[in-house]
N, C-alpha and C. Protein backbone atom coordinates (compact mmCIF):
# COMPACT_ATOMS: atom_id res chain seq x y z
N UNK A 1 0.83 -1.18 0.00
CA UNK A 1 0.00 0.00 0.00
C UNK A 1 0.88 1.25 0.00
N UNK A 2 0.26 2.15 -0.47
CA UNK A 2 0.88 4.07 -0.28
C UNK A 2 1.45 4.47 1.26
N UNK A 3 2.66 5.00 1.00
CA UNK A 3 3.18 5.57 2.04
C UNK A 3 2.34 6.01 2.70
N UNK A 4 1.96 6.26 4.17
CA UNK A 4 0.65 6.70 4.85
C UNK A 4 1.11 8.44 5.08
N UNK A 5 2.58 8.80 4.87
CA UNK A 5 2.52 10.20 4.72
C UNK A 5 1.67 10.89 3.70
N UNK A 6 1.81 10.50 2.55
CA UNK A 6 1.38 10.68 1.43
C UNK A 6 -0.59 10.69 1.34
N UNK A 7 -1.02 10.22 2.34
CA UNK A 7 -2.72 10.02 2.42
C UNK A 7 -3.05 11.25 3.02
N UNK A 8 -3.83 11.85 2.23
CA UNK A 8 -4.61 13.10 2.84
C UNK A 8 -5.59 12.64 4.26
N UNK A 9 -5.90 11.54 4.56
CA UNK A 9 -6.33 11.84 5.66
C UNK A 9 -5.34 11.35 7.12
N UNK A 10 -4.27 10.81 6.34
CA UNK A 10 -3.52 11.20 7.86
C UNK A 10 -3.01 11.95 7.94
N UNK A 11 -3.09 13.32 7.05
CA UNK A 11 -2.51 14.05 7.01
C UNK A 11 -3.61 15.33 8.06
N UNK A 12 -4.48 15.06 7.49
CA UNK A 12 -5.92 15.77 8.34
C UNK A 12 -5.97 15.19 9.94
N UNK A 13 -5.42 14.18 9.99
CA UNK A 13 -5.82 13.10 11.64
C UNK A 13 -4.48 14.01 11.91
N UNK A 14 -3.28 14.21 11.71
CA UNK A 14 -2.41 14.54 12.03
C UNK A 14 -2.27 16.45 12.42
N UNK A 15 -2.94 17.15 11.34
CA UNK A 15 -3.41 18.51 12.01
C UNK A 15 -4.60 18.39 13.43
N UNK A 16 -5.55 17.06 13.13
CA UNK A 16 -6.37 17.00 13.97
C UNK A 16 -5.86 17.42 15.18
N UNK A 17 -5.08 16.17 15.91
CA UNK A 17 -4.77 15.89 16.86
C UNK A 17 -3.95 17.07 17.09
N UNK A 18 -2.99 17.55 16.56
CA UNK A 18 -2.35 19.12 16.69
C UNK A 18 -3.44 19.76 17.53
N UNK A 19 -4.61 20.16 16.62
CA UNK A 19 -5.37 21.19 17.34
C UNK A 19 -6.24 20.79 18.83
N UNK A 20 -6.21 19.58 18.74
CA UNK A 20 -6.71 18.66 20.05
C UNK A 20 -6.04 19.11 21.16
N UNK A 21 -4.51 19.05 21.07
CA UNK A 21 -3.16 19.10 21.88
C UNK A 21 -3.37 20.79 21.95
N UNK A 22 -3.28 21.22 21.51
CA UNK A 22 -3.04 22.96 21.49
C UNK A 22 -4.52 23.47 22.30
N UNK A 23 -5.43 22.83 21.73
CA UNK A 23 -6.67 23.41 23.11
C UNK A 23 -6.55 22.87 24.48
N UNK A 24 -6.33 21.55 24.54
CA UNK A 24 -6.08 20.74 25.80
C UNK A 24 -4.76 21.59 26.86
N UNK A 25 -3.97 21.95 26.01
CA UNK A 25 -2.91 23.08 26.75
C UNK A 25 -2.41 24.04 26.93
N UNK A 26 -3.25 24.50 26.14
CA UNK A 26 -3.69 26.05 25.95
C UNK A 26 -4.78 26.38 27.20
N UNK A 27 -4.97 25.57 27.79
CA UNK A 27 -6.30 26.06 28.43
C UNK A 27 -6.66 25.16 30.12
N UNK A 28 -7.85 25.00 30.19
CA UNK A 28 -7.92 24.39 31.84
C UNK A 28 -7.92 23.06 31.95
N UNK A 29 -8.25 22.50 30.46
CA UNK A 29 -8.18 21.13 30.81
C UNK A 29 -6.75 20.11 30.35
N UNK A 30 -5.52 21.28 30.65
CA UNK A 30 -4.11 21.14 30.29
C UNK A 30 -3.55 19.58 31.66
N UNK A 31 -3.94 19.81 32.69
CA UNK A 31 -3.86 18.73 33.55
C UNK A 31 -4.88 17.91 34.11
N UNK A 32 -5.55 17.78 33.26
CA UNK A 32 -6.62 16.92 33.79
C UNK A 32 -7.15 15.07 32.79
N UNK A 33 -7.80 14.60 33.72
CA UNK A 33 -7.80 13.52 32.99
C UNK A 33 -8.62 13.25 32.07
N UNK A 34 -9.40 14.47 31.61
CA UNK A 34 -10.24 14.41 30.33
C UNK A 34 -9.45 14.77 29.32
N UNK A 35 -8.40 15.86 29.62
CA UNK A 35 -7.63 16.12 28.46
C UNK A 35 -6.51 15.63 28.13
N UNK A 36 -6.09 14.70 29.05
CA UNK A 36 -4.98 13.72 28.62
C UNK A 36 -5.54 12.63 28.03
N UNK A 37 -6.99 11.98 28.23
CA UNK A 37 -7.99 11.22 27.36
C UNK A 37 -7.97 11.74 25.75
N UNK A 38 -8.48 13.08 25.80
CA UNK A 38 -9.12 13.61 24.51
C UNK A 38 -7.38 13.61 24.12
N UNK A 39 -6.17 14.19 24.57
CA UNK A 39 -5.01 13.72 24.05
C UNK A 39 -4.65 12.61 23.32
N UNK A 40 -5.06 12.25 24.12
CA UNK A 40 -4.42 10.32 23.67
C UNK A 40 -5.70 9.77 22.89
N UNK A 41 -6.86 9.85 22.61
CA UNK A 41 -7.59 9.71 22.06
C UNK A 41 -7.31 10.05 20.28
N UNK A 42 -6.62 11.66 20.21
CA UNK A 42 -7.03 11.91 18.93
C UNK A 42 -5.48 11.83 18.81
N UNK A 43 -4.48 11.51 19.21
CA UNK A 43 -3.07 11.11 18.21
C UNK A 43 -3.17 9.73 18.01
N UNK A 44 -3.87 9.16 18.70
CA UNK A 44 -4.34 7.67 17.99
C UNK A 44 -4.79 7.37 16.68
N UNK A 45 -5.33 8.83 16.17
CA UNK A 45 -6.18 8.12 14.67
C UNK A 45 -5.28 8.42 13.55
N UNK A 46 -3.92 9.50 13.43
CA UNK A 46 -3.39 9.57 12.72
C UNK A 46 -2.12 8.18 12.32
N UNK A 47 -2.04 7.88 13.99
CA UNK A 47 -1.39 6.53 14.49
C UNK A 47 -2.05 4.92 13.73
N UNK A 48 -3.11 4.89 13.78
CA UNK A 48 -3.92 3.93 13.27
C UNK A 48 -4.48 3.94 11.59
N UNK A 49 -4.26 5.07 11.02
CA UNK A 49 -4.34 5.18 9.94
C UNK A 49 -3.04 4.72 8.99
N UNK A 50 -1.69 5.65 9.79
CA UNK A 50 -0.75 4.85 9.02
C UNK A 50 -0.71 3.48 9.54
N UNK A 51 -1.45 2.66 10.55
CA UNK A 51 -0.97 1.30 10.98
C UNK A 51 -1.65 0.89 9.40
N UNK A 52 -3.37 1.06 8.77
CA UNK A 52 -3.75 0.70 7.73
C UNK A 52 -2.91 0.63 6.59
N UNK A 53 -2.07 1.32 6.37
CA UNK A 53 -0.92 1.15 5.64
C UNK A 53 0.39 0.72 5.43
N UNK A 54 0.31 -0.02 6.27
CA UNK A 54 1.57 -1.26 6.35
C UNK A 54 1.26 -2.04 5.70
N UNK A 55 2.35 -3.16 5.09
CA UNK A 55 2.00 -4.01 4.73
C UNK A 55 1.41 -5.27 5.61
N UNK A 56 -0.36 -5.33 5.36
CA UNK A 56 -1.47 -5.66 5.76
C UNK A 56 -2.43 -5.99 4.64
N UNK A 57 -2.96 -7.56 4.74
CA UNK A 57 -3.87 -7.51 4.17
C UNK A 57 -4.64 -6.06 4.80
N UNK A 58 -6.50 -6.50 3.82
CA UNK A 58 -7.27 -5.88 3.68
C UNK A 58 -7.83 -5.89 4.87
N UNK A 59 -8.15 -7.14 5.63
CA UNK A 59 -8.75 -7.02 6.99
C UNK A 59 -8.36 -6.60 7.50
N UNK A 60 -7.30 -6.30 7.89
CA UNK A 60 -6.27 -5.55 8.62
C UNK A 60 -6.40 -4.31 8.71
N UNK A 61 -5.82 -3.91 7.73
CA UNK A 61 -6.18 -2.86 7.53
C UNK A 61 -7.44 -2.16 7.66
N UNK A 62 -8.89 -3.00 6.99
CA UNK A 62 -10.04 -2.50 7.83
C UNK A 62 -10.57 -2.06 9.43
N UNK A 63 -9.46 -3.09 9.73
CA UNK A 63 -9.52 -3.19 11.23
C UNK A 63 -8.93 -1.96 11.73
N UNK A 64 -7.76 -1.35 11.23
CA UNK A 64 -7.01 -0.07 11.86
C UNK A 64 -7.87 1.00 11.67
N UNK A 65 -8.46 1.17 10.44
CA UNK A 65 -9.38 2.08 10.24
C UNK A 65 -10.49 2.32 10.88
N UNK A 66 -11.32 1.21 11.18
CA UNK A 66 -12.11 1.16 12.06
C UNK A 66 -11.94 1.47 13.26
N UNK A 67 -10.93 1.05 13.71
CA UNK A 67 -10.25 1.97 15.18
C UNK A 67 -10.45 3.24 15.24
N UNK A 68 -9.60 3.59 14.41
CA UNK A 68 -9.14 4.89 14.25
C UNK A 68 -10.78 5.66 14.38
N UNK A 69 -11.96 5.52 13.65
CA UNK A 69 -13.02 5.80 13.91
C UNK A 69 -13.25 5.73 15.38
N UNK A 70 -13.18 4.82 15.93
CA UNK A 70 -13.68 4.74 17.24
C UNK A 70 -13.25 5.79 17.74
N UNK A 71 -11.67 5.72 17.55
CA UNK A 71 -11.03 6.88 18.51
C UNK A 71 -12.05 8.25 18.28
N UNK A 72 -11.76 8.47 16.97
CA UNK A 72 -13.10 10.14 17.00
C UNK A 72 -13.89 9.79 17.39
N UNK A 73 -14.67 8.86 17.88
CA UNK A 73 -16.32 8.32 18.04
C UNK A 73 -15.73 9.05 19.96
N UNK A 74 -14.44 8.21 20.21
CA UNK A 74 -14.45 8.71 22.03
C UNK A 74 -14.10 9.96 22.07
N UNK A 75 -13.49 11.08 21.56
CA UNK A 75 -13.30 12.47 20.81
C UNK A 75 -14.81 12.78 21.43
N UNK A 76 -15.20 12.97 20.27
CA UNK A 76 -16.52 13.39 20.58
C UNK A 76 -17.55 13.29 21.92
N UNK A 77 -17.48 11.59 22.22
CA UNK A 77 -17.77 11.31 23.31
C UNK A 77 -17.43 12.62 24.72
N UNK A 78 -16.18 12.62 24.68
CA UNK A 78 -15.70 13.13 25.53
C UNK A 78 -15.88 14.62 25.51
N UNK A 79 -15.99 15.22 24.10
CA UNK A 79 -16.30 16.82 24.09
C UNK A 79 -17.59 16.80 24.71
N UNK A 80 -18.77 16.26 24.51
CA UNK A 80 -19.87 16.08 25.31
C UNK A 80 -20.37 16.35 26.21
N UNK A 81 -19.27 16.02 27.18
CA UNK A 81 -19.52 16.31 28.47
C UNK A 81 -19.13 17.63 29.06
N UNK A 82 -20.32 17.88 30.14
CA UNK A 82 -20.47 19.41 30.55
C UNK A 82 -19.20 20.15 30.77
N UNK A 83 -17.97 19.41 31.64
CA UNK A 83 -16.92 20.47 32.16
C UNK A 83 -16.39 20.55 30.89
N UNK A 84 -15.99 19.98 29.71
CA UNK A 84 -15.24 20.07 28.42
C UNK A 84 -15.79 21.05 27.60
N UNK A 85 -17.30 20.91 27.78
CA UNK A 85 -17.82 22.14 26.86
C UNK A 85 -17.52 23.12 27.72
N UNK A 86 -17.51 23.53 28.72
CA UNK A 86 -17.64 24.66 29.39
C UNK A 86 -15.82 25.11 29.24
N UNK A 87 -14.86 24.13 29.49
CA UNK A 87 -13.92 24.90 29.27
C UNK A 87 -13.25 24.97 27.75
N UNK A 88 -13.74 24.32 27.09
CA UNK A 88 -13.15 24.66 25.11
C UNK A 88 -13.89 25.72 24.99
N UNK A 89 -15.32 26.26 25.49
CA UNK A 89 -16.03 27.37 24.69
C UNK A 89 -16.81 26.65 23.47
N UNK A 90 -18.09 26.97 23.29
CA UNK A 90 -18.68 26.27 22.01
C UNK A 90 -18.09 26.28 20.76
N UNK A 91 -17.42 27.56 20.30
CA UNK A 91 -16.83 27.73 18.81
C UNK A 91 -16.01 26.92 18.72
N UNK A 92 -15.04 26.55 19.85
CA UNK A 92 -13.98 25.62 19.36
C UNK A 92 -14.34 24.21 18.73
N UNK A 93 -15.41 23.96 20.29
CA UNK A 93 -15.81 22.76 20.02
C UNK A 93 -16.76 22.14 18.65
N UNK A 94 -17.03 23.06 18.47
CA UNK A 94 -17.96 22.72 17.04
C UNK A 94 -17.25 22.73 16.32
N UNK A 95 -16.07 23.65 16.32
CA UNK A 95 -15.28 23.15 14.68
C UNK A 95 -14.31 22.20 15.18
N UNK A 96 -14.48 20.90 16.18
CA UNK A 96 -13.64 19.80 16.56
C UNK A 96 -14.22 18.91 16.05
N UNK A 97 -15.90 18.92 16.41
CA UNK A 97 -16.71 18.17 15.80
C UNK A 97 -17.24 18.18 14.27
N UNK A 98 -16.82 19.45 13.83
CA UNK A 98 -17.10 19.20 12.50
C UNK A 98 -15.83 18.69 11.98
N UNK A 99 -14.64 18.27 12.49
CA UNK A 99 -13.20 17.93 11.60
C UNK A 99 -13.84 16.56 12.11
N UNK A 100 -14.00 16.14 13.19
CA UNK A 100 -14.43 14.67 13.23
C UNK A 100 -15.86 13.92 12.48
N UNK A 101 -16.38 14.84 11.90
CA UNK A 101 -17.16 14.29 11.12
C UNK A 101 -16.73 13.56 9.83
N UNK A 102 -16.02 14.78 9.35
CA UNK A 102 -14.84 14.89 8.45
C UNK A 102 -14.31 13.80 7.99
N UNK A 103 -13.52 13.87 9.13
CA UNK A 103 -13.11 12.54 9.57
C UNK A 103 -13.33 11.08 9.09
N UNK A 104 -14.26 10.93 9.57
CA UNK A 104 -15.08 10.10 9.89
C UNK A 104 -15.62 9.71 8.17
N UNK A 105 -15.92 10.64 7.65
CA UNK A 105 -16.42 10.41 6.22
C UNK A 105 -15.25 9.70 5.34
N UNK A 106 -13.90 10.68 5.83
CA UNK A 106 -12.55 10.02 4.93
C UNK A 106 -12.40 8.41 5.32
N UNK A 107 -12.36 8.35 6.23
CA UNK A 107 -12.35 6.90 7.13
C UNK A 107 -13.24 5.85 6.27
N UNK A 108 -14.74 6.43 6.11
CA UNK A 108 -15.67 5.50 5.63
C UNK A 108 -15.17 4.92 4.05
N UNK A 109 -14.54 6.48 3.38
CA UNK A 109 -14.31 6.04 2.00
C UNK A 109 -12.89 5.47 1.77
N UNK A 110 -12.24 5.25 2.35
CA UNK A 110 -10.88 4.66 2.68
C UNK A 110 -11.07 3.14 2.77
N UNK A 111 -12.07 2.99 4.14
CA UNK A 111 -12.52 2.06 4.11
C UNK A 111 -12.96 0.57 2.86
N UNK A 112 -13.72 1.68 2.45
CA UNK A 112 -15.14 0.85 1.22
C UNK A 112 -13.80 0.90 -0.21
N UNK A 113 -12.91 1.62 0.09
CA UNK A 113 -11.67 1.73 -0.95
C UNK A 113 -10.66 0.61 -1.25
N UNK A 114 -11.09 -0.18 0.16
CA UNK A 114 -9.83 -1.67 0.28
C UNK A 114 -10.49 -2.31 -1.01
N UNK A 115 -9.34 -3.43 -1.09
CA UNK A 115 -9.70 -4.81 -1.83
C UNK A 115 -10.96 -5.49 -1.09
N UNK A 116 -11.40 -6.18 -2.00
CA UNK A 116 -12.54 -6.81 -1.42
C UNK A 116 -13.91 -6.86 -0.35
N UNK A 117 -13.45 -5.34 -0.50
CA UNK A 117 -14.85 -4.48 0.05
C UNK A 117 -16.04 -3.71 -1.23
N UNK A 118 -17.05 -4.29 -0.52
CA UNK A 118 -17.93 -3.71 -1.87
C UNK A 118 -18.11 -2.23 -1.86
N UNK A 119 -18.32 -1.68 -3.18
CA UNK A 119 -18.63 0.04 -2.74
C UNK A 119 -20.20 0.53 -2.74
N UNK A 120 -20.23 1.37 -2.65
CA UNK A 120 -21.94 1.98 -2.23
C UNK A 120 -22.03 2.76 -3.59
């Protein structure tokens, strides 16, 4: 498979998590255990995207990808909750959730993109 530098969406998981890290310590939830969660949460998907690109079959690779979803799925999860909204501020948080939608869409078509996956 393609160098995983070279994939626009780990390239997007990889600004992601940047801006994840830069609010998380930029701000109040710099020591706490939601934002060392939402930390470690979103450098996981740029992490799991290039894992899809190793040499890996297709399941495999479905499998990293699918992770990597999860991880934004706990992202989100975790923006959710009351003290997180209250200390990101809504603007931020909505444009976190709209990159994880994003996300989430590249993921799907990446996905349905392997060998021996049917397409829609």
């Amino acid at each position: 498979m393609a160098d995983h530098g070279r994939i626009p969406t780990w390239r997007r998981g990889m600004d992601f998590a940047h801006t994840v890290c830069a609010a998380v310590a930029g701000g109040p939830l710099g020591g706490t255990d939601a934002g060392r969660r939402l930390r470690t949460a979103a450098v996981s998907v740029p992490s799991l995207v290039g894992e899809a690109f190793l040499d890996q079959g297709a399941a495999e690779a479905a499998r990293s990808l699918l992770a990597a979803a999860e991880k934004l799925a706990e992202v989100a999860g975790i923006l959710s909750l009351d003290p997180i909204r209250q200390a990101l501020g809504e603007p931020e948080r909505a444009a976190l959730l709209r990159e994880i939608d994003s996300l989430r869409a590249e993921l799907d078509l990446l996905r349905d993109g392997l060998p021996g996956r049917p397409s829609h």
